[in-house]
Protein backbone atom coordinates (compact mmCIF):
# COMPACT_ATOMS: atom_id res chain seq x y z
CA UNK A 1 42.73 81.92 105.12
CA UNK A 2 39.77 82.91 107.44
CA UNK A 3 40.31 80.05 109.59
CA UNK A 4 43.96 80.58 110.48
CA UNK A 5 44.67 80.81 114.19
CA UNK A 6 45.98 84.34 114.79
CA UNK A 7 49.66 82.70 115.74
CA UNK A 8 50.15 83.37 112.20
CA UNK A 9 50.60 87.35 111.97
CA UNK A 10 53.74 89.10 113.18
CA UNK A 11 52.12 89.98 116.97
CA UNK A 12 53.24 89.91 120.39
CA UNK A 13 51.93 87.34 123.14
CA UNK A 14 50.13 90.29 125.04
CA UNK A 15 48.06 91.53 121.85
CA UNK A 16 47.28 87.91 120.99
CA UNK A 17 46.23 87.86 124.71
CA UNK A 18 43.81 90.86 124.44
CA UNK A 19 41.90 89.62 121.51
CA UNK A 20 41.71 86.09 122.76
CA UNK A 21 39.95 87.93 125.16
CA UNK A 22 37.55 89.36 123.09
CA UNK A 23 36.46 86.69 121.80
CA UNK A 24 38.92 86.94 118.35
CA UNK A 25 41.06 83.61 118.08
CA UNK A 26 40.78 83.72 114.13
CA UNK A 27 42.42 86.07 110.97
CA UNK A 28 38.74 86.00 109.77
CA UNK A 29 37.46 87.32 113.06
CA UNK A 30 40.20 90.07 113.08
CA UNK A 31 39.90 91.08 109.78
CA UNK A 32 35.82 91.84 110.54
CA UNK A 33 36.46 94.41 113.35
CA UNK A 34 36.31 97.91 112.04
CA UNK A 35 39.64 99.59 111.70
CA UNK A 36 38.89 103.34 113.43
CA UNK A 37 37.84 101.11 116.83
CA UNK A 38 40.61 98.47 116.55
CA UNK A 39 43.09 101.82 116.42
CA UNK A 40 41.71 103.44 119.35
CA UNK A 41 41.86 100.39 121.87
CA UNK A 42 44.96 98.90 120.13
CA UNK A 43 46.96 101.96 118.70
CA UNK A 44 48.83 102.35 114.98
CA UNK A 45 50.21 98.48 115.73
CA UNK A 46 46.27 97.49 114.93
CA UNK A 47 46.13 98.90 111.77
CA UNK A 48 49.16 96.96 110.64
CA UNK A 49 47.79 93.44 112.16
CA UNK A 50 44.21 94.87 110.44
CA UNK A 51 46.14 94.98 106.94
CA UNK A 52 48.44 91.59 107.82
CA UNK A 53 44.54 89.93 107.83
CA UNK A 54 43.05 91.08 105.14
CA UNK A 55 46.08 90.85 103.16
CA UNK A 56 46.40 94.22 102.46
CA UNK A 57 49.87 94.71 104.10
CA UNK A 58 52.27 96.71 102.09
CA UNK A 59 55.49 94.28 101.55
CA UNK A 60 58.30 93.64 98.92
CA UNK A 61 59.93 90.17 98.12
CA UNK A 62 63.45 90.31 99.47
CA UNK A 63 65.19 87.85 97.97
CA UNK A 64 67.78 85.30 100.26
CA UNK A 65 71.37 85.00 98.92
CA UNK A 66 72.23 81.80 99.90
CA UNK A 67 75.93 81.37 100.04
CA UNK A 68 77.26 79.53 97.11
CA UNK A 69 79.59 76.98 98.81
CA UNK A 70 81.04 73.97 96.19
CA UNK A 71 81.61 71.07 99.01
CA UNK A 72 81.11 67.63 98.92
CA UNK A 73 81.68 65.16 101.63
CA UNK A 74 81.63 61.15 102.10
CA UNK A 75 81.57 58.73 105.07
CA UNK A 76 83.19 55.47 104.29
CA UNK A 77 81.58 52.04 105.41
CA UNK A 78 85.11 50.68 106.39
CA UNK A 79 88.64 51.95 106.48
CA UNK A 80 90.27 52.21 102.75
CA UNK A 81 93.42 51.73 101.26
CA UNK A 82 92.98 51.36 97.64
CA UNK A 83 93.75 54.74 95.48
CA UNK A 84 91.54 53.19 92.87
CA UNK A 85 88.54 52.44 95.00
CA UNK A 86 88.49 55.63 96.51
CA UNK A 87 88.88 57.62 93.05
CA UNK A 88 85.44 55.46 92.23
CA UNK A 89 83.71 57.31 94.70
CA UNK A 90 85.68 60.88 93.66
CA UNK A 91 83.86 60.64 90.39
CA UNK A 92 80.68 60.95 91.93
CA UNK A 93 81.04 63.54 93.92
CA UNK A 94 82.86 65.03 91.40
CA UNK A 95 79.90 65.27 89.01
CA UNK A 96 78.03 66.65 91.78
CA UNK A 97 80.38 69.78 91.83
CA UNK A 98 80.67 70.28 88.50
CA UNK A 99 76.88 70.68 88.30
CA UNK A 100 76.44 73.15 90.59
CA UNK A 101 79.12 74.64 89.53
CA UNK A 102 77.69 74.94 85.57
CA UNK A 103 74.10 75.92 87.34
CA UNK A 104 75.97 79.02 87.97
CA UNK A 105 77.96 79.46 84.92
CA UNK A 106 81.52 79.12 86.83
CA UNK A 107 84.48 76.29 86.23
CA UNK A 108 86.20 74.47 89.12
CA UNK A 109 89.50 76.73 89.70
CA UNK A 110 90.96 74.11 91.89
CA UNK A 111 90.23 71.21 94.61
CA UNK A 112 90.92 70.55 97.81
CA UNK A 113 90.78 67.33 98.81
CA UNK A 114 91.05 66.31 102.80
CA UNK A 115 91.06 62.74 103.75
CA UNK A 116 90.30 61.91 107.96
CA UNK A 117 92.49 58.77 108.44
CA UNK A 118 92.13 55.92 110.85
CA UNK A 119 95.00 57.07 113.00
CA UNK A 120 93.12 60.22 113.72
CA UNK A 121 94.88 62.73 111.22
CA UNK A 122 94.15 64.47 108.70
CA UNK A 123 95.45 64.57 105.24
CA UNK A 124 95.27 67.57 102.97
CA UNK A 125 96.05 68.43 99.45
CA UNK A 126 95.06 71.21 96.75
CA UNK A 127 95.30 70.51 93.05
CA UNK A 128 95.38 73.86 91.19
CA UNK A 129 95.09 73.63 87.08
CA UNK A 130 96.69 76.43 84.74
CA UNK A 131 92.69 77.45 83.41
CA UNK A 132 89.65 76.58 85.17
CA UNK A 133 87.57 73.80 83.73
CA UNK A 134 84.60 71.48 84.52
CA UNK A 135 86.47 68.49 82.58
CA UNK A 136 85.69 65.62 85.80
CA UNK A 137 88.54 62.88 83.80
CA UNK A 138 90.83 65.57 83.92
CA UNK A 139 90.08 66.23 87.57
CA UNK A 140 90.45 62.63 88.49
CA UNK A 141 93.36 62.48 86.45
CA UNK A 142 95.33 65.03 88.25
CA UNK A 143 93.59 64.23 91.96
CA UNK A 144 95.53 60.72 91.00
CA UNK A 145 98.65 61.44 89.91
CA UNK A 146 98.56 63.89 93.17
CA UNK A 147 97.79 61.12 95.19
CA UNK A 148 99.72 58.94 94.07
CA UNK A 149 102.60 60.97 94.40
CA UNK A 150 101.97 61.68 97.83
CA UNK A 151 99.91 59.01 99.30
CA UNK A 152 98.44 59.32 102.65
CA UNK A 153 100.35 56.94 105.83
CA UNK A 154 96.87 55.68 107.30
CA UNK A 155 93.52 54.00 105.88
CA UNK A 156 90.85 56.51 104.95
CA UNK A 157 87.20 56.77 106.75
CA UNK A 158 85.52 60.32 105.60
CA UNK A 159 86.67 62.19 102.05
CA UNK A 160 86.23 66.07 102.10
CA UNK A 161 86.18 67.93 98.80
CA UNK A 162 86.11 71.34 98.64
CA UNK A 163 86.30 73.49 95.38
CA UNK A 164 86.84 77.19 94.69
CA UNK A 165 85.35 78.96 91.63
CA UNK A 166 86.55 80.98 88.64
CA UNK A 167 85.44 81.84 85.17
CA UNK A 168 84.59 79.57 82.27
CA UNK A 169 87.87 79.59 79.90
CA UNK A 170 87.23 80.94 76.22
CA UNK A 171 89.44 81.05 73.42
CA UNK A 172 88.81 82.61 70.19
CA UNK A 173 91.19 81.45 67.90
CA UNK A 174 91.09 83.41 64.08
CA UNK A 175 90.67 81.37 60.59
CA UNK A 176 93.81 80.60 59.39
CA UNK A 177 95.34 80.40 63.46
CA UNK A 178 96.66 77.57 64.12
CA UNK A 179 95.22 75.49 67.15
CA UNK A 180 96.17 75.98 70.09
CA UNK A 181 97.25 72.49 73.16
CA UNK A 182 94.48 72.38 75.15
CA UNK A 183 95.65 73.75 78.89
CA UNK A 184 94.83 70.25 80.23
CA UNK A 185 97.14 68.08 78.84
CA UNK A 186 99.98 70.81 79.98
CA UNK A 187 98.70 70.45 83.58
CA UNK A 188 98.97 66.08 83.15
CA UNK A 189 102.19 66.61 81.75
CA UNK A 190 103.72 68.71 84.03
CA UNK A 191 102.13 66.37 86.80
CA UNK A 192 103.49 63.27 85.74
CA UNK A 193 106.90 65.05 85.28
CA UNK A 194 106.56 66.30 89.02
CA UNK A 195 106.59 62.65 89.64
CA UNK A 196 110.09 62.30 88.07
CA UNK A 197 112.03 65.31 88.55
CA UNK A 198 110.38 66.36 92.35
CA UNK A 199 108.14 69.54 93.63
CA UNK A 200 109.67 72.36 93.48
CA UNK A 201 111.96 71.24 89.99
CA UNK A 202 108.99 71.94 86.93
CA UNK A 203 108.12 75.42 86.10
CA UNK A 204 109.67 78.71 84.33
CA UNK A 205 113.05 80.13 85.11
CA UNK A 206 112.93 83.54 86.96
CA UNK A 207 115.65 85.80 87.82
CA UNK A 208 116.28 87.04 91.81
CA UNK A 209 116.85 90.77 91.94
CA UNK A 210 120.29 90.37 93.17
CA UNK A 211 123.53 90.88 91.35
CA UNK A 212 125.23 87.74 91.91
CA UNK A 213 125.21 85.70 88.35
CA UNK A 214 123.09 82.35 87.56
CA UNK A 215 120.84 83.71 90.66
CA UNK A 216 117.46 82.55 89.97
CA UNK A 217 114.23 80.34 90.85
CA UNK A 218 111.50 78.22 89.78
CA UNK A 219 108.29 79.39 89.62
CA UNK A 220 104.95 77.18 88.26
CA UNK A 221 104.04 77.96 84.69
CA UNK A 222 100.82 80.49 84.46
CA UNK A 223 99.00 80.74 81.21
CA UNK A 224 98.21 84.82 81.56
CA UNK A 225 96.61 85.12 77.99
CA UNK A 226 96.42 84.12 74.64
CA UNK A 227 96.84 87.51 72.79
CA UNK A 228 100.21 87.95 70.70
CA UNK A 229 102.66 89.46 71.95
CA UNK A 230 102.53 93.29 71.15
CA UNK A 231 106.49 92.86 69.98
CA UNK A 232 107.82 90.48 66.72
CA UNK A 233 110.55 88.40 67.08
CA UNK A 234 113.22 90.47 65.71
CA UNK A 235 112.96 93.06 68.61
CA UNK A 236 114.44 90.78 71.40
CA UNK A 237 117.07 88.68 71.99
CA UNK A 238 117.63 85.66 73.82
CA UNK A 239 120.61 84.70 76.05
CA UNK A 240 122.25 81.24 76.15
CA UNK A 241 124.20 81.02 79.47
CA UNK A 242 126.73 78.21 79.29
CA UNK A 243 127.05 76.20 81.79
CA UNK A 244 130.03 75.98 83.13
CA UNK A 245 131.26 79.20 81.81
CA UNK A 246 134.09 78.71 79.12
CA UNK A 247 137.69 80.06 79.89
CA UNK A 248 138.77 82.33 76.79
CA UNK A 249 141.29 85.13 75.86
CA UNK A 250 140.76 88.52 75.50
CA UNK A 251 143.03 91.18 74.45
CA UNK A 252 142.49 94.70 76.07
CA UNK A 253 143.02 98.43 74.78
CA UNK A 254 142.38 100.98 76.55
CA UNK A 255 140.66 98.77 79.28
CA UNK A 256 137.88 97.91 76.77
CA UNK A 257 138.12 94.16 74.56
CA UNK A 258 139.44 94.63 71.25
CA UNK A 259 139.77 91.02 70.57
CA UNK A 260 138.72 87.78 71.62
CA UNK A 261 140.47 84.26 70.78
CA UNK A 262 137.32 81.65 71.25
CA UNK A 263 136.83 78.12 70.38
CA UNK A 264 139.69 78.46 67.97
CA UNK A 265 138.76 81.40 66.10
CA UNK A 266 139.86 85.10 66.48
CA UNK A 267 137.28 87.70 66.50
CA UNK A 268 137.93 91.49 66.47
CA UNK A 269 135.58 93.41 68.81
CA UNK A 270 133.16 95.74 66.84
CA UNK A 271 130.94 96.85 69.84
CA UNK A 272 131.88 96.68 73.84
CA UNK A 273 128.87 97.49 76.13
CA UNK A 274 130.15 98.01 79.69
CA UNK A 275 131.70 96.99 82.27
CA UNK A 276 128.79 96.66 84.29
CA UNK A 277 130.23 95.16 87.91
CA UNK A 278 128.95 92.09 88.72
CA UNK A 279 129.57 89.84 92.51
CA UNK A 280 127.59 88.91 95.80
CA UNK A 281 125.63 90.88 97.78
CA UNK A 282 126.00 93.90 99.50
CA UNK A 283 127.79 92.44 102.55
CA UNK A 284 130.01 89.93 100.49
CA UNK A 285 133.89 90.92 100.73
CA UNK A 286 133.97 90.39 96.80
CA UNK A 287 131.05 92.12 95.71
CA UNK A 288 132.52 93.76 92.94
CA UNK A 289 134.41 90.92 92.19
CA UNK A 290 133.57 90.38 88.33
CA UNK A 291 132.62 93.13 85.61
CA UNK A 292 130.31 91.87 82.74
CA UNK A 293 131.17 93.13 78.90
CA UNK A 294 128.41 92.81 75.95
CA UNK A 295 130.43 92.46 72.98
CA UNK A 296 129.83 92.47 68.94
CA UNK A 297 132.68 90.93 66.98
CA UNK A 298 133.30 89.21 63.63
CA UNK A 299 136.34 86.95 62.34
CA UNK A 300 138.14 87.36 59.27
CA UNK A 301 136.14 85.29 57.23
CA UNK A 302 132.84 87.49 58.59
CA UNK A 303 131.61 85.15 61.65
CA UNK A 304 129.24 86.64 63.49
CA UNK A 305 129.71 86.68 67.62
CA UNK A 306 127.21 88.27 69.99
CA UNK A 307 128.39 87.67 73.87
CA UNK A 308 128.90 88.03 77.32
CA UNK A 309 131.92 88.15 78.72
CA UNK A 310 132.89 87.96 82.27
CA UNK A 311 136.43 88.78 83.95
CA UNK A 312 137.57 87.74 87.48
CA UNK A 313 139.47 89.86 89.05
CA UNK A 314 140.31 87.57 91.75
CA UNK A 315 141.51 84.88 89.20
CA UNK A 316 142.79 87.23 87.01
CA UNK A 317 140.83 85.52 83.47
CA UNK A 318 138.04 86.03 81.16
CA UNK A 319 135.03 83.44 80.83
CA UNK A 320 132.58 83.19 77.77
CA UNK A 321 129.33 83.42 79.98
CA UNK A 322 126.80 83.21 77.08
CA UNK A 323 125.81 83.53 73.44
CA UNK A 324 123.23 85.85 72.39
CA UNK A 325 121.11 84.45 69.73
């Protein structure tokens, strides 16, 4: 330590100047001089650079956040075109993600893969799971069946993967539950139905907050959680929609149903919830074009029918719109 060249404190180049001048090119020579004379020639800066040699200097260990970046990337030795050779080289640098990604106790959330073609471009695509997980077949599985789906025009040269992290998935399942499809196989599924069907065609039914009828869209399917629902079975019902809706006859009194003549049985109306109007939107000449009835009724020989029915003004008829179950 003595023999260290006095580059090594924290100084400037003029006080490294001055002592070289007296003679002091060494932390052991600096750390000899007495520290009342060293303060009156060099001021309160000597005392610190006194302290910094004999390692007496105050400090705390700050510690250096690196920035915890999951990227892999790969230069090819020659333009590629096979799907399967280049998924090879994905598994590698796969693993190598999934490592650093357990030496922080995180999951992969999803991938983005970017591949530089020969032609200059660039080709892009995310694959996004329902859970997180640090399964790498199940990765490869679903970077394939993306890519082969939507493989890229030109040969490859450099592969880009970059992955964003989320929390390790747990499920607690009780003793006599029964257990539960693991996430993964959904996400495969759904993939290799993609393939079939098209984007934008897989996913869960959601209503538009409009008023025209049959308005909805497709959104992917999210696994939120895997607690019961806080509701049995008994307190909700579900709506068949037919499609097309089925022309019937309906006898009014009063200007509510009192009887309905469907799929060649009579029913007598018990309950009529409505009309609720039903058309377009607000700047659609037949906006109130249809009103909607909820109806209970029963046959003579005690059928049950729960409903919707619709009536047309325009057409002047009633349509069976869909069974309640």
């Amino acid at each position: 330590m003595s023999v260290l060249p006095l580059s090594v404190l924290d100084m400037s180049e003029t006080q490294e100047e001055t002592f070289r001048t007296w003679g002091i090119r060494t932390v052991g020579a600096l750390s000899a001089l007495p520290e009342k004379s060293l303060i009156s020639r060099v001021g309160q800066d000597g005392k610190r650079l006194l302290q910094l040699a004999r390692g007496e200097h105050p400090h705390l260990l700050q510690p250096i956040d690196v920035p915890f970046i999951l990227e892999e990337q790969r230069e090819l030795d020659s333009p590629l075109d096979d799907l399967e050779s280049l998924l090879f080289g994905l598994s590698t640098m796969m693993e190598q993600l999934i490592l650093r990604a357990k030496s922080r106790v995180y999951a992969l959330a999803s991938i983005t893969i970017t591949l530089y073609l020969e032609d200059g471009g660039k080709y892009e695509r995310t694959v996004n799971p329902r859970v997180p997980t640090n399964d790498k077949q199940l990765w490869l599985k679903l970077l394939h069946l993306d890519l082969h789906n939507h493989p890229p025009q030109a040969s490859i040269l450099r592969v880009h993967l970059h992955a964003e992290p989320g929390p390790t998935s747990k499920v607690q399942l009780g003793l006599f539950s029964p257990q539960l499809p693991e996430p993964g196989r959904l996400d495969i599924t759904l993939a290799r139905i993609t393939a079939i069907v098209g984007e934008g065609n897989v996913g869960q039914a959601v209503l538009d907050d409009t008023r025209r009828s049959d308005d909805f869209h497709i959104e992917p399917f999210v696994i939120v959680s895997t607690e019961p629902l806080p509701f049995t079975a008994t307190e909700r019902l579900c709506l068949r929609v037919l499609r097309p809706a089925e022309r019937t006859t309906v006898a009014v009194r009063l200007g509510r149903p009192c009887e309905i003549y469907f799929r060649s049985r009579r029913y007598a109306v018990e309950k009529a919830y409505g009309p609720w109007l039903n058309g377009g939107d607000w700047w659609n000449e037949a906006i109130w074009g249809n009103e909607q009835w909820d109806v209970i009724a029963r046959s003579k020989d005690n059928a049950f029918l729960a409903c919707r029915l619709a009536r047309d003004f325009v057409q002047n008829e009633w349509r069976m719109e869909g069974l309640y179950d």
